[in-house]
C-alpha atoms as a PDB file:
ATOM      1  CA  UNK A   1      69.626  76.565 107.588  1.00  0.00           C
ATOM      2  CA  UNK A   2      68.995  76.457 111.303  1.00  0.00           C
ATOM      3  CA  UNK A   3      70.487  79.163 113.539  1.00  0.00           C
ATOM      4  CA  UNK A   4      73.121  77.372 115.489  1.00  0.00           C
ATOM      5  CA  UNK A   5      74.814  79.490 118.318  1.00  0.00           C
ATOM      6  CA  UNK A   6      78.119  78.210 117.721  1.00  0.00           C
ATOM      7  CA  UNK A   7      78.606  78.603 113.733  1.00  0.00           C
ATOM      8  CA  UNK A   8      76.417  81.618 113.920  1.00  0.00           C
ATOM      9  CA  UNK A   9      77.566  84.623 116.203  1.00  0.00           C
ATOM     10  CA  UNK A  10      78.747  88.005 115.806  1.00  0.00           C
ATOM     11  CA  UNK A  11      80.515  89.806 118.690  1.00  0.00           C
ATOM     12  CA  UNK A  12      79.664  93.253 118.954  1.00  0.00           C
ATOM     13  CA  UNK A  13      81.651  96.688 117.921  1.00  0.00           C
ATOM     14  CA  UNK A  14      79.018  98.837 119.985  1.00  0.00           C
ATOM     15  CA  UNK A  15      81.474 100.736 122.499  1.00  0.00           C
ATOM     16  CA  UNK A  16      81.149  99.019 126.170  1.00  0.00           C
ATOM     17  CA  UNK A  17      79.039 101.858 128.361  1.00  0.00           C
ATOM     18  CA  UNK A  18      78.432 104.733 125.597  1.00  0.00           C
ATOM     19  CA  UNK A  19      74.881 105.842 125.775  1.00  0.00           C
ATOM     20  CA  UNK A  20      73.415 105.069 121.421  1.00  0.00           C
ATOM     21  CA  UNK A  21      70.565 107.103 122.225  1.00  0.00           C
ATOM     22  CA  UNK A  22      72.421 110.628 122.710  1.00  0.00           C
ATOM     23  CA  UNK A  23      72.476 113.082 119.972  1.00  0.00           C
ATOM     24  CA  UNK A  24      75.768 112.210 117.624  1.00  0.00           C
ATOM     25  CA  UNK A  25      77.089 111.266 114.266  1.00  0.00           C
ATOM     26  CA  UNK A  26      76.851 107.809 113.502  1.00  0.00           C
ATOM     27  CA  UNK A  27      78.134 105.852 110.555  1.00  0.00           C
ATOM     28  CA  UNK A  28      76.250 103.646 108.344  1.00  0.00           C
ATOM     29  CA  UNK A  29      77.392 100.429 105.936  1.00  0.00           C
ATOM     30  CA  UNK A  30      74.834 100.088 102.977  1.00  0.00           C
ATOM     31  CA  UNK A  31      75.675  96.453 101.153  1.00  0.00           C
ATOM     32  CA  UNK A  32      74.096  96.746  97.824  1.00  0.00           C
ATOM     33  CA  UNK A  33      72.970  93.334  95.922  1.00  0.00           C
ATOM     34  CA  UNK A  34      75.765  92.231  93.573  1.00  0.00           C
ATOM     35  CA  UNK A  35      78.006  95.284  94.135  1.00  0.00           C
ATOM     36  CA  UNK A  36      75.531  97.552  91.889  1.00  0.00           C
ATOM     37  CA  UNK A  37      76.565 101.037  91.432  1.00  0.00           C
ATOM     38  CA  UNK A  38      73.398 102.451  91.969  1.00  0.00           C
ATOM     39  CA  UNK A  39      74.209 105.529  94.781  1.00  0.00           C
ATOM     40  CA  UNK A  40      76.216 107.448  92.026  1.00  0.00           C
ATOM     41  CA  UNK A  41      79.254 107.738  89.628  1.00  0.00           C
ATOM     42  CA  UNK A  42      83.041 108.363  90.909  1.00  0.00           C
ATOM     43  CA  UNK A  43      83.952 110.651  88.387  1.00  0.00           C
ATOM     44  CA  UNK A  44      88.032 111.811  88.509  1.00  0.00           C
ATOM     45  CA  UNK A  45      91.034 112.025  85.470  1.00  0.00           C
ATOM     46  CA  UNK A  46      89.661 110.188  83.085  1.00  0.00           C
ATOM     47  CA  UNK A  47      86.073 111.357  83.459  1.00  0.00           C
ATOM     48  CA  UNK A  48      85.094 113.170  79.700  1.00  0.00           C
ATOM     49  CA  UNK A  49      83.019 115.685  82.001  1.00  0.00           C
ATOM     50  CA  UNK A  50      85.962 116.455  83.640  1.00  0.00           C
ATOM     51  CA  UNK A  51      88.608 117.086  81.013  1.00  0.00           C
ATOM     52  CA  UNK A  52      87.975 120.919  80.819  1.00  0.00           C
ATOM     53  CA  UNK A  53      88.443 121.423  84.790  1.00  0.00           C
ATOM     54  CA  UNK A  54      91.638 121.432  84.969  1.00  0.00           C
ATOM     55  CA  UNK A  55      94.075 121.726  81.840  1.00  0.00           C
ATOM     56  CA  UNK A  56      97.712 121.898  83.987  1.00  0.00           C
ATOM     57  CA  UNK A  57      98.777 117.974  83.292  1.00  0.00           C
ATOM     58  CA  UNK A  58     101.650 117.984  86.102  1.00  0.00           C
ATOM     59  CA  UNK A  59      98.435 118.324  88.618  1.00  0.00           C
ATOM     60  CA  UNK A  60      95.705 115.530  88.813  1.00  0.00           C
ATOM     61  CA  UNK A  61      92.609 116.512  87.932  1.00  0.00           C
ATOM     62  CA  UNK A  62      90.202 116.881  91.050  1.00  0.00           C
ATOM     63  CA  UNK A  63      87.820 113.502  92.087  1.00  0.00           C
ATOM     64  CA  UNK A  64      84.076 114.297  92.417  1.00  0.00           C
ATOM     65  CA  UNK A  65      81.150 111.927  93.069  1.00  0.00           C
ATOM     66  CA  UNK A  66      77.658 112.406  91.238  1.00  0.00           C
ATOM     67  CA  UNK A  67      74.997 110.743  93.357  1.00  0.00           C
ATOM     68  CA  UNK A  68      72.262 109.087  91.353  1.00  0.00           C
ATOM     69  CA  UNK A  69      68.738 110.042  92.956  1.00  0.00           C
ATOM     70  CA  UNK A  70      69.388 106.962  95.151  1.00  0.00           C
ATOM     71  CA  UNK A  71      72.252 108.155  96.359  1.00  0.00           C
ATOM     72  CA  UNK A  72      70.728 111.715  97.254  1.00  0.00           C
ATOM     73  CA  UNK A  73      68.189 109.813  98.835  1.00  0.00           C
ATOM     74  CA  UNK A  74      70.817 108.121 101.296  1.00  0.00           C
ATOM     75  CA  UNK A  75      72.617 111.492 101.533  1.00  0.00           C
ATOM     76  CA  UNK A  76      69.327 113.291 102.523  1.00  0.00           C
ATOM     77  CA  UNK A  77      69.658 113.958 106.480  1.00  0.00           C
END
């Protein structure tokens, strides 16, 4: 498909006049192919390695991810 300017544009959400190149946190968007899990496992109530965390049931057990080695590598700063 050819590029054509009127079907194919994207506005920008870069702030108007902010300096990019200054020290600062910046977030990222990672898209992964098909919707793979492959940065890690959401682990929360349900999770079996969870179940001996916390035994009160009128409180919800706590949510914890486990990044896969992919998702350390992402992590990694």
């Amino acid at each position: 498909m050819k590029y054509n300017p009127d079907k194919h544009h994207r506005r920008s959400i870069r702030l108007p006049g902010y300096d990019y190149t200054q020290a600062g946190m910046y977030f990222i968007t990672l898209c992964i192919w098909q919707r793979e899990c492959l940065l890690g496992e959401v682990l929360g109530a349900g999770s079996q390695r969870l179940s001996n965390i916390n035994d009160d049931i009128n409180e919800p057990a706590p949510t914890y991810i486990e990044l896969s080695r992919y998702g350390q590598v992402v992590q990694y700063n």
